[in-house]
Protein backbone atom coordinates (compact mmCIF):
# COMPACT_ATOMS: atom_id res chain seq x y z
CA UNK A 1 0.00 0.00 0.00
CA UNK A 2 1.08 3.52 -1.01
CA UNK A 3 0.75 5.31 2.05
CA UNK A 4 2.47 8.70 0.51
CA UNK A 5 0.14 8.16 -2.64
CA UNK A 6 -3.17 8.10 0.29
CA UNK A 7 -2.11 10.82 2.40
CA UNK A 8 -1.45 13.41 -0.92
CA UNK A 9 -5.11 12.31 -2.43
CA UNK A 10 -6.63 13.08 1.19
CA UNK A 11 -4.49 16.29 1.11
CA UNK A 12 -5.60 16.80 -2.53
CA UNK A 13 -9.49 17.04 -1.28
CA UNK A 14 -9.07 19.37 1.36
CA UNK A 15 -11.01 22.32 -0.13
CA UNK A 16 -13.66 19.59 -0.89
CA UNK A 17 -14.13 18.61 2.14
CA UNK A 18 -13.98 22.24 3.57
CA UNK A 19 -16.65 22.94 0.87
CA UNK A 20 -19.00 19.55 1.54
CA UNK A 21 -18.32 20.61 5.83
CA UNK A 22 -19.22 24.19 5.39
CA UNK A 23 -22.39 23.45 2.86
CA UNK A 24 -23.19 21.29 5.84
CA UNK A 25 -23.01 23.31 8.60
CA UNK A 26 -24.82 26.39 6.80
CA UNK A 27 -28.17 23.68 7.07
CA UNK A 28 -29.72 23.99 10.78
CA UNK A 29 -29.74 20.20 11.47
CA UNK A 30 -31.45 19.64 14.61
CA UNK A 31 -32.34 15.83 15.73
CA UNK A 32 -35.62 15.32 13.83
CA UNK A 33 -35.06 18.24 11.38
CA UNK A 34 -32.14 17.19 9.23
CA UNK A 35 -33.65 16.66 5.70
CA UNK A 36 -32.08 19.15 4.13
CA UNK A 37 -28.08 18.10 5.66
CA UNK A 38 -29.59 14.32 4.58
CA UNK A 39 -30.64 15.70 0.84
CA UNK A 40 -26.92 17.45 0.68
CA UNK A 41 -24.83 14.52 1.70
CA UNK A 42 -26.87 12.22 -0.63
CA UNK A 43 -26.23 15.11 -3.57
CA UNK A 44 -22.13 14.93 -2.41
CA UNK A 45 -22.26 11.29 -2.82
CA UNK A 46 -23.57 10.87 -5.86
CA UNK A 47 -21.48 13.60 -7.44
CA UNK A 48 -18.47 11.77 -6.19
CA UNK A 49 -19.50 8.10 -7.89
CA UNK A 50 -20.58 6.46 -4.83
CA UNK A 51 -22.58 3.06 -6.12
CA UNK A 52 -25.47 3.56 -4.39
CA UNK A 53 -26.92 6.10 -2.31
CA UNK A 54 -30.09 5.66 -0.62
CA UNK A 55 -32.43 7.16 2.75
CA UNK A 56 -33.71 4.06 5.31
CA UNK A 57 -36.94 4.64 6.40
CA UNK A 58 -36.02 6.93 9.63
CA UNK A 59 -34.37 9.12 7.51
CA UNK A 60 -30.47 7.90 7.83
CA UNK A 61 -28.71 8.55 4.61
CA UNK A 62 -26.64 5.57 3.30
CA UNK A 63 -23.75 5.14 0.59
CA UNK A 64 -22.17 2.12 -0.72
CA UNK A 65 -19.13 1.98 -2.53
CA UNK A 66 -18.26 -1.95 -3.53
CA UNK A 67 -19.46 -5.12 -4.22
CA UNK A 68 -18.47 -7.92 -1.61
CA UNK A 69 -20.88 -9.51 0.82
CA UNK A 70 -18.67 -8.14 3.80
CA UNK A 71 -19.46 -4.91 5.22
CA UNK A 72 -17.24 -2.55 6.94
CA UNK A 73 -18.91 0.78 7.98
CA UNK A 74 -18.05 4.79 9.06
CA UNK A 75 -20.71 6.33 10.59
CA UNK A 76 -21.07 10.02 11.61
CA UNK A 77 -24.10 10.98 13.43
CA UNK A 78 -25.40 14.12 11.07
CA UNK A 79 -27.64 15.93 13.37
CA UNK A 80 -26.60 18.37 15.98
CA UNK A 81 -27.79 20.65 18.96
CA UNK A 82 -29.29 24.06 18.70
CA UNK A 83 -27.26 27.27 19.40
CA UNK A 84 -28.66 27.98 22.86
CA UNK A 85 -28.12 31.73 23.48
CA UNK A 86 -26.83 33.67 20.45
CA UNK A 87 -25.58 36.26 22.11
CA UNK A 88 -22.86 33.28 23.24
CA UNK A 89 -21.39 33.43 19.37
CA UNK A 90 -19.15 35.67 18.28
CA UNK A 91 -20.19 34.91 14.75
CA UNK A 92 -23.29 33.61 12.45
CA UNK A 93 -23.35 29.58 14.22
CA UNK A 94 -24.75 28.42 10.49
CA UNK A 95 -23.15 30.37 8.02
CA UNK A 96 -19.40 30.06 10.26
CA UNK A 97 -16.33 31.30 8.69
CA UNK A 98 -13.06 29.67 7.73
CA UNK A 99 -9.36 30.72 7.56
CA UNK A 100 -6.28 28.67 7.00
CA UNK A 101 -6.79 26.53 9.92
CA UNK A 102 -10.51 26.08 10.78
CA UNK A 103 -13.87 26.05 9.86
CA UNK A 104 -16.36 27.63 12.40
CA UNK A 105 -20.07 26.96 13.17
CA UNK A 106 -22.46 24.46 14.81
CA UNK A 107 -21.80 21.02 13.53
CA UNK A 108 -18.14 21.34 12.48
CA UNK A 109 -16.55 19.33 15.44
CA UNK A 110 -19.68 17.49 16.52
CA UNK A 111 -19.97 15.79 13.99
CA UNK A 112 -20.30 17.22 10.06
CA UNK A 113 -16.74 17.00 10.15
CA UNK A 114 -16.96 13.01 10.14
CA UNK A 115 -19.09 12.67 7.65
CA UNK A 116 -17.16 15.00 5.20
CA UNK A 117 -14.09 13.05 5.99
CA UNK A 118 -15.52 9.97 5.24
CA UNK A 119 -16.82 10.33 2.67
CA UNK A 120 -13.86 11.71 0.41
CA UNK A 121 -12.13 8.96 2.42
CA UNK A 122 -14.22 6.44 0.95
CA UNK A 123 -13.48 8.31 -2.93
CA UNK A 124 -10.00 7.65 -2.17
CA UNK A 125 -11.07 4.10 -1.95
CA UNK A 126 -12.59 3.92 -4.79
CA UNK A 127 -9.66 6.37 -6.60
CA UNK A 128 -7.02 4.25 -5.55
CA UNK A 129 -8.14 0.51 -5.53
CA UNK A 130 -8.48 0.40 -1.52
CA UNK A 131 -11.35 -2.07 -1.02
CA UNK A 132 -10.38 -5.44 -0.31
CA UNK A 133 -12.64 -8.08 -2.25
CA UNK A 134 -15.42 -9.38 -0.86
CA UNK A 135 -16.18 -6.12 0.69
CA UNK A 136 -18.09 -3.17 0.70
CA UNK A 137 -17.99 0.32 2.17
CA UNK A 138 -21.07 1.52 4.35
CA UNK A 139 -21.13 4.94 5.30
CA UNK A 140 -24.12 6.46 7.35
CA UNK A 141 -24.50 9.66 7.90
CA UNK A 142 -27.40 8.66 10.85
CA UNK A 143 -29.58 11.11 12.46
CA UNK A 144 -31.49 11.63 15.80
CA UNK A 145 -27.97 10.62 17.70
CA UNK A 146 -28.14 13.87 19.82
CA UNK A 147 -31.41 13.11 20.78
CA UNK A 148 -31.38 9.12 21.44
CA UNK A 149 -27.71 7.62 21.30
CA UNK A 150 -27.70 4.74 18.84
CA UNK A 151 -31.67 4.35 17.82
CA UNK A 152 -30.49 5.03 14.55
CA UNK A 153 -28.14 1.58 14.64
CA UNK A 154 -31.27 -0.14 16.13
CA UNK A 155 -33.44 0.79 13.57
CA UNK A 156 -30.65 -0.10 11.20
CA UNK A 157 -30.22 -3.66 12.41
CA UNK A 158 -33.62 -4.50 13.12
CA UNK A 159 -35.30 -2.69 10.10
CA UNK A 160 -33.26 -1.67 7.21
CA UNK A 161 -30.88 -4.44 6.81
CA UNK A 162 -33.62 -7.27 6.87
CA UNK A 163 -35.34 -5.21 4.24
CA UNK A 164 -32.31 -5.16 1.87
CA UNK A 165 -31.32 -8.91 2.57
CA UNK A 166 -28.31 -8.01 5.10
CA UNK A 167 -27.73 -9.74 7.90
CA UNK A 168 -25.69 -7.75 10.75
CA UNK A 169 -23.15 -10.29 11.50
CA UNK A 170 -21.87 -8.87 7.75
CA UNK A 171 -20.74 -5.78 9.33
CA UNK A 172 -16.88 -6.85 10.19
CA UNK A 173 -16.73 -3.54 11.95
CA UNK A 174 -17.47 0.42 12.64
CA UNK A 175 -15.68 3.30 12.63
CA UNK A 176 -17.14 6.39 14.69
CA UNK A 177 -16.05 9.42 13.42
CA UNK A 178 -16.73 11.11 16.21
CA UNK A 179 -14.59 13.75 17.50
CA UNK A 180 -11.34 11.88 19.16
CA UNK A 181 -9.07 14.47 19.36
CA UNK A 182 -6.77 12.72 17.16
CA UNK A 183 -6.81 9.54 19.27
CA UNK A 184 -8.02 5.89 18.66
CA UNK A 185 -11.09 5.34 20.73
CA UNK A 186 -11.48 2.08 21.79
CA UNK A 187 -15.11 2.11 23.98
CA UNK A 188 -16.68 5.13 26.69
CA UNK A 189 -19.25 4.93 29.31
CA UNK A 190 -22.62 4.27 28.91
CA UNK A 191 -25.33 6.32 29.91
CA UNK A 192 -29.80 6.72 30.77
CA UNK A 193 -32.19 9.05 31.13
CA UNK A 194 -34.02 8.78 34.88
CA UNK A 195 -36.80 10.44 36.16
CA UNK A 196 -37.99 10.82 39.51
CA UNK A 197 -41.70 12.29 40.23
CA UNK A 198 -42.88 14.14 43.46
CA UNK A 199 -46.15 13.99 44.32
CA UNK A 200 -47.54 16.68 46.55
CA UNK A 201 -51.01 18.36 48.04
CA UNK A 202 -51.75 22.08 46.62
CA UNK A 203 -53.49 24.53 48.69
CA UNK A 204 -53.65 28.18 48.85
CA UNK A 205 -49.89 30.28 49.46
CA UNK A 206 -51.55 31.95 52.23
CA UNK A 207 -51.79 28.76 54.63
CA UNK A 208 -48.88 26.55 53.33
CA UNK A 209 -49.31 24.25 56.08
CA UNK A 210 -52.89 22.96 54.56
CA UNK A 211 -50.29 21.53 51.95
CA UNK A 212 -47.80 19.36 51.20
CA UNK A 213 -45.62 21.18 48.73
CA UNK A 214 -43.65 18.68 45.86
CA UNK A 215 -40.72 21.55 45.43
CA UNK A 216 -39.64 21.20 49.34
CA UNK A 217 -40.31 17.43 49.15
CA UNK A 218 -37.66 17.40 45.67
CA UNK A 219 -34.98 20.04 46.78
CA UNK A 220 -34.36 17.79 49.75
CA UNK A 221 -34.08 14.89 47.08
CA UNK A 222 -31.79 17.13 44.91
CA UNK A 223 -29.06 17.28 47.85
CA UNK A 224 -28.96 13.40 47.93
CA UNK A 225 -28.26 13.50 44.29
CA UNK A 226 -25.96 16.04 44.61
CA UNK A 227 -24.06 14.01 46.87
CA UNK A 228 -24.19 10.87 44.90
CA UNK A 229 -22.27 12.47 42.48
CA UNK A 230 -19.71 14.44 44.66
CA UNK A 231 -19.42 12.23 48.12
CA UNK A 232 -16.38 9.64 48.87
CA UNK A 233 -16.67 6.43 49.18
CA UNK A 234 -15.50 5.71 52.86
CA UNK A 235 -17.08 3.89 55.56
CA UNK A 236 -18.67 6.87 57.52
CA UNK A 237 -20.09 8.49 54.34
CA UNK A 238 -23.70 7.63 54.30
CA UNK A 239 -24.65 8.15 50.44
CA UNK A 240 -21.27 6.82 48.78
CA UNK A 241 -20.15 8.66 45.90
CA UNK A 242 -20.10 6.84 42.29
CA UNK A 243 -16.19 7.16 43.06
CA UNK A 244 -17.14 3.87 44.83
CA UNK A 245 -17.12 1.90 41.35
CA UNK A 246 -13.41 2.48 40.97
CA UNK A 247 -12.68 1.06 44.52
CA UNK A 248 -12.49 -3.05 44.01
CA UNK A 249 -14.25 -3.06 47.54
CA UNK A 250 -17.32 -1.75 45.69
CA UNK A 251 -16.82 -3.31 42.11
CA UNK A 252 -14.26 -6.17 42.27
CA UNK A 253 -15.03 -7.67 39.13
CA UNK A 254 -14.87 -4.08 36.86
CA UNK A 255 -13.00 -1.83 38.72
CA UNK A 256 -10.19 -1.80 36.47
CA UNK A 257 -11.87 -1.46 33.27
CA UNK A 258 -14.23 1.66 35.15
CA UNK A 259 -10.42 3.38 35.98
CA UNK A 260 -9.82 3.04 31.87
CA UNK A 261 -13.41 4.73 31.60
CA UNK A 262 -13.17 6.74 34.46
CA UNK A 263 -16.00 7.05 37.18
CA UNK A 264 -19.60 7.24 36.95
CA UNK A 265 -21.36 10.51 37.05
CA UNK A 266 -25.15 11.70 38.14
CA UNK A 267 -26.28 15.60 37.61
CA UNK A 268 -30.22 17.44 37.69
CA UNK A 269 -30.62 18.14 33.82
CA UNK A 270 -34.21 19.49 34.18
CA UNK A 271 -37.02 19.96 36.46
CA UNK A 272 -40.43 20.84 36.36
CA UNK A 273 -43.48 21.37 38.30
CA UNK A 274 -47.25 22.23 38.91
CA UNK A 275 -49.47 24.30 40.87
CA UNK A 276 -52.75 25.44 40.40
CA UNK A 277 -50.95 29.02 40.53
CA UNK A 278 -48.56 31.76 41.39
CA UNK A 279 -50.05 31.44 44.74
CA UNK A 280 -50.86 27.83 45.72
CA UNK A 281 -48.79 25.33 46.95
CA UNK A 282 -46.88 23.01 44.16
CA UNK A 283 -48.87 19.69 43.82
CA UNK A 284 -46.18 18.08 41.99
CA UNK A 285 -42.13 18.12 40.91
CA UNK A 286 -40.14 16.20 38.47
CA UNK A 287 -36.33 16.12 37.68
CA UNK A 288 -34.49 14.47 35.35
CA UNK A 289 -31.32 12.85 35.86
CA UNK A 290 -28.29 12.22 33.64
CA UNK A 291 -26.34 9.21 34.58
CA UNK A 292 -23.04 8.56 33.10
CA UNK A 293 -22.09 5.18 33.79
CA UNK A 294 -19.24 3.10 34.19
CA UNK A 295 -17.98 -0.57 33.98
CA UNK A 296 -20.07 -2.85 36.77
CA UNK A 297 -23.03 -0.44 36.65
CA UNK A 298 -26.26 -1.73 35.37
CA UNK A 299 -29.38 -0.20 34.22
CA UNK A 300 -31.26 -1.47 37.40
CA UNK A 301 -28.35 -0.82 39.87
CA UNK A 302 -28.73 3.18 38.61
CA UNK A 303 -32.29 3.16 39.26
CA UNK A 304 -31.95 1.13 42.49
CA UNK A 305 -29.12 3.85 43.96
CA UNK A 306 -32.02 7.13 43.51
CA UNK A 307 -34.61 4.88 45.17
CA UNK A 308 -32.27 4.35 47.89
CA UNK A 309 -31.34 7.85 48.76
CA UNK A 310 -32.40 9.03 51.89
CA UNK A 311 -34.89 11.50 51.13
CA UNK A 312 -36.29 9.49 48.19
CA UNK A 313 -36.97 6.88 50.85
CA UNK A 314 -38.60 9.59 53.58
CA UNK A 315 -41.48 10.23 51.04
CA UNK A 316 -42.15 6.85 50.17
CA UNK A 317 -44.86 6.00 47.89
CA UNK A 318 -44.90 10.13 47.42
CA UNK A 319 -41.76 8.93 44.70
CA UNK A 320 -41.50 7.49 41.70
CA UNK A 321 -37.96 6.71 40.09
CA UNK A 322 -38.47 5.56 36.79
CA UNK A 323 -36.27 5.42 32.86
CA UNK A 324 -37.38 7.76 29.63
CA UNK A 325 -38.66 6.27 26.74
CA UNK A 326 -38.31 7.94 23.50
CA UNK A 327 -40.22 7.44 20.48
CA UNK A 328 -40.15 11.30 18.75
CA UNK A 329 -40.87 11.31 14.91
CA UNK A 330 -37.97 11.35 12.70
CA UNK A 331 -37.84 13.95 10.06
CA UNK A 332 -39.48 11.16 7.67
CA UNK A 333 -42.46 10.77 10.30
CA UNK A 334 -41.09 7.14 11.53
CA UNK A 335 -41.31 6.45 15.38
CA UNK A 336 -38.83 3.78 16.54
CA UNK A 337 -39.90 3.91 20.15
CA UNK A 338 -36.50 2.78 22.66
CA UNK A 339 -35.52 3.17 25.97
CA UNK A 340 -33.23 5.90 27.11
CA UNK A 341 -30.70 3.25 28.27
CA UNK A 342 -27.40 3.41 25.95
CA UNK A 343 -24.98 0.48 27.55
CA UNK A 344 -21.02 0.71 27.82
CA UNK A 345 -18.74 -0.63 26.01
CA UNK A 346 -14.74 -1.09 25.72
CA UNK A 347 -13.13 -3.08 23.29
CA UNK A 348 -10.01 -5.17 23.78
CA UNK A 349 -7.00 -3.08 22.84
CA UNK A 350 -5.80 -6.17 20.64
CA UNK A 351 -8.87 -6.93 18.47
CA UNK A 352 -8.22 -7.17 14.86
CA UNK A 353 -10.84 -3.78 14.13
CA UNK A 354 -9.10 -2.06 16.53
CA UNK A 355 -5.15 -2.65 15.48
CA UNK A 356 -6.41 -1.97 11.63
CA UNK A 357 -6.90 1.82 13.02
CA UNK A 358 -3.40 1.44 14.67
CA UNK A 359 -2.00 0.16 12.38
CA UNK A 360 -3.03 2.40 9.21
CA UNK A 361 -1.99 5.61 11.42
CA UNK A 362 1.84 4.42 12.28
CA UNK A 363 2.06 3.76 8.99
CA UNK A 364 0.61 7.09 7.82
CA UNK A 365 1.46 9.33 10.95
CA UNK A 366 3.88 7.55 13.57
CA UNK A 367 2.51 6.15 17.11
CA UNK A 368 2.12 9.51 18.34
CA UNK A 369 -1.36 12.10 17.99
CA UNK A 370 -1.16 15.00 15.75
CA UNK A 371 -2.90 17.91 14.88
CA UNK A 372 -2.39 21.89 14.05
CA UNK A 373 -0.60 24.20 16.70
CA UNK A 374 -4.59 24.63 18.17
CA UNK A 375 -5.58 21.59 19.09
CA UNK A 376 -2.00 19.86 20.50
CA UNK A 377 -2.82 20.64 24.11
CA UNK A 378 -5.53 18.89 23.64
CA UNK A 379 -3.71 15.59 22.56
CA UNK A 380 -0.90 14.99 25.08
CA UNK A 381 -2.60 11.86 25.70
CA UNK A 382 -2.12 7.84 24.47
CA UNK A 383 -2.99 7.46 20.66
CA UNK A 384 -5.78 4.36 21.96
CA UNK A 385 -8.04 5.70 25.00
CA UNK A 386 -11.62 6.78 25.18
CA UNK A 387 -14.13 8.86 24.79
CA UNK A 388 -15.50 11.20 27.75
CA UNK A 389 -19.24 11.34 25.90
CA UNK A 390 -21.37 9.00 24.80
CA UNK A 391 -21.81 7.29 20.60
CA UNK A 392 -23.99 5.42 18.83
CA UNK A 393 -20.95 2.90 19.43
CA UNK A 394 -24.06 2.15 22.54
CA UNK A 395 -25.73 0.45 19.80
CA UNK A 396 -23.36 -0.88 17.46
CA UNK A 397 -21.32 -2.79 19.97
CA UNK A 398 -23.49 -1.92 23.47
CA UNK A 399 -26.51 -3.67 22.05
CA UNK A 400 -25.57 -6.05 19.47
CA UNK A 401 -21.78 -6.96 19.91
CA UNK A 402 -20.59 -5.08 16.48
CA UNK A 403 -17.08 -4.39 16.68
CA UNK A 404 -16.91 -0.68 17.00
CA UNK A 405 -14.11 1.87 17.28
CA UNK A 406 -13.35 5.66 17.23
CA UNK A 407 -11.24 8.29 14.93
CA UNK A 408 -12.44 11.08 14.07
CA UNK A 409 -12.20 15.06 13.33
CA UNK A 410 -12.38 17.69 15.54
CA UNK A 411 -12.33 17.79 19.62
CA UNK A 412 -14.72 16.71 22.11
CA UNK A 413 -14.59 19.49 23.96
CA UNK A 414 -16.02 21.68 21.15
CA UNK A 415 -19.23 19.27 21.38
CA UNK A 416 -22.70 21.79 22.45
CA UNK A 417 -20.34 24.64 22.74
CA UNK A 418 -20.63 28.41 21.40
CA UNK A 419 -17.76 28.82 18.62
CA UNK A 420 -17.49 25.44 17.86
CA UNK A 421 -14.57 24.60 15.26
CA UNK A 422 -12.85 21.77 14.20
CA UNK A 423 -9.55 22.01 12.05
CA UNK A 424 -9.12 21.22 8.54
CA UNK A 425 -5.82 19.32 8.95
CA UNK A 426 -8.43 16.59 10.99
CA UNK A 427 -10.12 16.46 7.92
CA UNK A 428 -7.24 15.12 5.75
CA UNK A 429 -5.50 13.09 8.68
CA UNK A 430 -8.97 11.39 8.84
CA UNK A 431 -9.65 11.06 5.46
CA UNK A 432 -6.75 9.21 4.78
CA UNK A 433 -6.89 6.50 7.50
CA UNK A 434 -10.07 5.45 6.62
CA UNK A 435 -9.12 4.98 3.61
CA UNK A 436 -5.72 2.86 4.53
CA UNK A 437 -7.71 0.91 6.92
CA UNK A 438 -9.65 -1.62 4.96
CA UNK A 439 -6.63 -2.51 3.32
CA UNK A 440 -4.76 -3.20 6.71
CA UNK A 441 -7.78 -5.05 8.33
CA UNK A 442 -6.54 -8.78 9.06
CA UNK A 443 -9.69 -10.70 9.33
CA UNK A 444 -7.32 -13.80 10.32
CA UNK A 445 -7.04 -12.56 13.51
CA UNK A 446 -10.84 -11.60 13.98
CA UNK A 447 -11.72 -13.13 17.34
CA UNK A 448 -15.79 -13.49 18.79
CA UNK A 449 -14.29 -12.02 21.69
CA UNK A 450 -13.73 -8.59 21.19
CA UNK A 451 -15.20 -6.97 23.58
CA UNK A 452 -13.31 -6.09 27.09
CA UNK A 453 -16.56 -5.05 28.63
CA UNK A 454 -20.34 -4.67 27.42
CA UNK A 455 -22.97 -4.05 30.26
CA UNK A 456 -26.10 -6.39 29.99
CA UNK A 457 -29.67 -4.99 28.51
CA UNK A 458 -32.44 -4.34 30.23
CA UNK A 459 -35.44 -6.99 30.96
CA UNK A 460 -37.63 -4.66 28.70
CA UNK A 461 -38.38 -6.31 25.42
CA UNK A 462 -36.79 -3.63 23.55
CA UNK A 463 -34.57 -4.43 20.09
């Protein structure tokens, strides 16, 4: 393989890929609204000779490029967040602005910039004779992601590939190209949605004590979750912190895998409330929770921890501690209805999907990260690690055991922020591994036991 020959075609497409990133961006793309970023990525891929390019019924836009039965598959989640407050941006988030270095505006980082890079890195494929036989290129550019981590792999797996005569275990592997901050990501924490209810008696403001007000009942529960998230774990602390999982006391089976993920974390996202009015007592209060979690945590352990916090004990029957369901419309109208539960994962360091990544970039790049001037303090790190968020890698290998693993543009740390960038030198680097990659894939040494860690499902009888 001519590495120089890759890494000068991936340079060769850089004001492509600026182009296809920036025409991106400039389309608002909000989970459930991305038809128009969907319509321009199909457009890009057809101009560029992909063999195929085709929406699934939920809206995910799909290219092919090859022939062979085998599948190996980049996916880049196409949707993004809003803006929150404008006055937060120094410049127009949609229509952005680039200079020598970076391209500016919602989307570029997190994660338009994956999808431009894969694509073009799937040309050079095709330009240079890069797929192996007996396989085929998948990219997805899937959407809802920001919303629902993954529901776009379920409905994927469960929907689309039956109805083209795919079978998943044809997928050798995925690439993420989620923001890595030019690492190798080999697995992150897993994560759910709680939600606990108050339940309360309203009366009128001027004789509170007719009442039984739902706020007082939850900001007492708020301090135990609070504390969840910030306590120790020693012996006098009554509500151990979720430091506890990295203890082997605690976790003895997991503890070292949760110190490669790092700790679990718990924080109020939301509340609401009722009351009849400005000046009756609240009859009710809801929060929601968002749990991070960590190797040897379990959907019903998380749930099982708020129940047993002190104050959600106190009011009793008053609480109810419960996991979101989602089932919003996609921007075609389709409702795949899932549980807000999005498992961890870590592969083994050694599996074949994962040294293929390794591989291609000491070949193209050396064993070390790089990146522009910008982005180097954020990279003093191993090449392989993992991410701090959360990928549809929850499906892909959480769920259903497809070897998954991470490289991609941009930094995570420009993910929901105002001024997000990314860098246009991530768009070659990443260009040009994925296209090395296939090549340097050694399905010999495919084992079925990739993973290092995936946390169980739920008892719900959800797909």
């Amino acid at each position: 393989m001519d590495f120089e020959k890759i890494k000068a075609a991936a340079e060769g497409y850089k004001a492509d890929m600026t182009r296809f990133l920036r025409d991106m961006i400039r389309i608002p793309s909000e989970s459930c609204e991305e038809k128009g970023v969907c319509e321009c990525i199909k457009a890009e891929m057809e101009k560029l000779g992909f063999d195929k390019a085709e929406f699934d019924g939920l809206g995910n836009v799909i290219g092919w490029m090859g022939e062979g039965d085998k599948i190996i598959a980049i996916d880049s989640h196409i949707d993004t967040v809003g803006i929150g407050n404008i006055n937060n941006w120094t410049h127009d988030p949609y229509e952005g602005y680039e200079d020598d270095e970076v391209i500016y505006g919602r989307g570029g980082s997190d994660q338009e910039g994956g999808m431009a890079s894969a694509v073009y890195g799937t040309k050079i494929m095709k330009d240079l004779g890069l797929i192996p036989a007996g396989y085929k290129i998948m990219v997805v550019g899937s959407v809802q992601e920001e919303d629902c981590d993954g529901m776009c792999w379920q409905y994927i797996v469960n929907k689309f590939f039956p109805s083209i005569g795919v079978k998943k275990e044809q997928v050798e592997f995925v690439i993420s190209t989620e923001p890595t901050d030019g690492g190798i990501y080999r697995g992150h924490r897993g994560r759910m949605e709680i939600r606990v209810d108050v339940k309360g008696v309203s009366c009128h403001g001027s004789a509170p004590e007719r009442g039984d007000n739902a706020i007082y009942k939850m900001a007492d529960i708020l301090q135990d979750v609070r504390a969840l998230n910030e306590n120790d774990d020693a012996d006098s602390t009554e509500i151990k912190g979720l430091v506890k999982m990295l203890n082997p006391k605690y976790n003895p089976d997991h503890y070292e895998d949760a110190r490669f993920l790092g700790r679990g974390t718990c924080t109020t996202s939301q509340i609401f409330y009722t009351s009849p009015s400005r000046c009756a007592v609240a009859d009710s209060c809801s929060i929601s929770i968002d749990r991070r979690m960590t190797a040897g945590e379990t959907w019903d352990s998380c749930l099982e921890e708020i129940r047993n916090l002190p104050n959600v004990k106190k009011y009793g029957d008053d609480v109810k501690v419960s996991m979101y369901m989602y089932d919003r419309p996609s921007w075609t109208g389709e409702v795949y209805e899932t549980e807000a539960y999005f498992p961890t994962w870590i592969n083994k360091e050694s599996a074949a999907h994962v040294q293929a990544l390794v591989d291609a970039h000491h070949a193209l790049f050396g064993d070390k990260r790089i990146g522009p001037d910008g982005a180097m303090h954020l990279r003093n790190r191993p090449l392989t690690d993992k991410w701090t968020f959360s990928t549809n890698g929850v499906a892909i290998q959480g769920r259903y055991g497809i070897p998954c693993v991470g490289f991609g543009p941009g930094a995570e740390s420009q993910a929901h922020a105002p001024n997000e960038i990314t860098w246009k030198q991530d768009l070659v680097t990443c260009a040009a591994l994925y296209a090395a990659v296939p090549g340097l894939y050694k399905e010999e040494n495919k084992t079925d036991d990739v993973s290092q860690f995936r946390a169980g499902k739920t008892n719900n009888n959800i797909q």
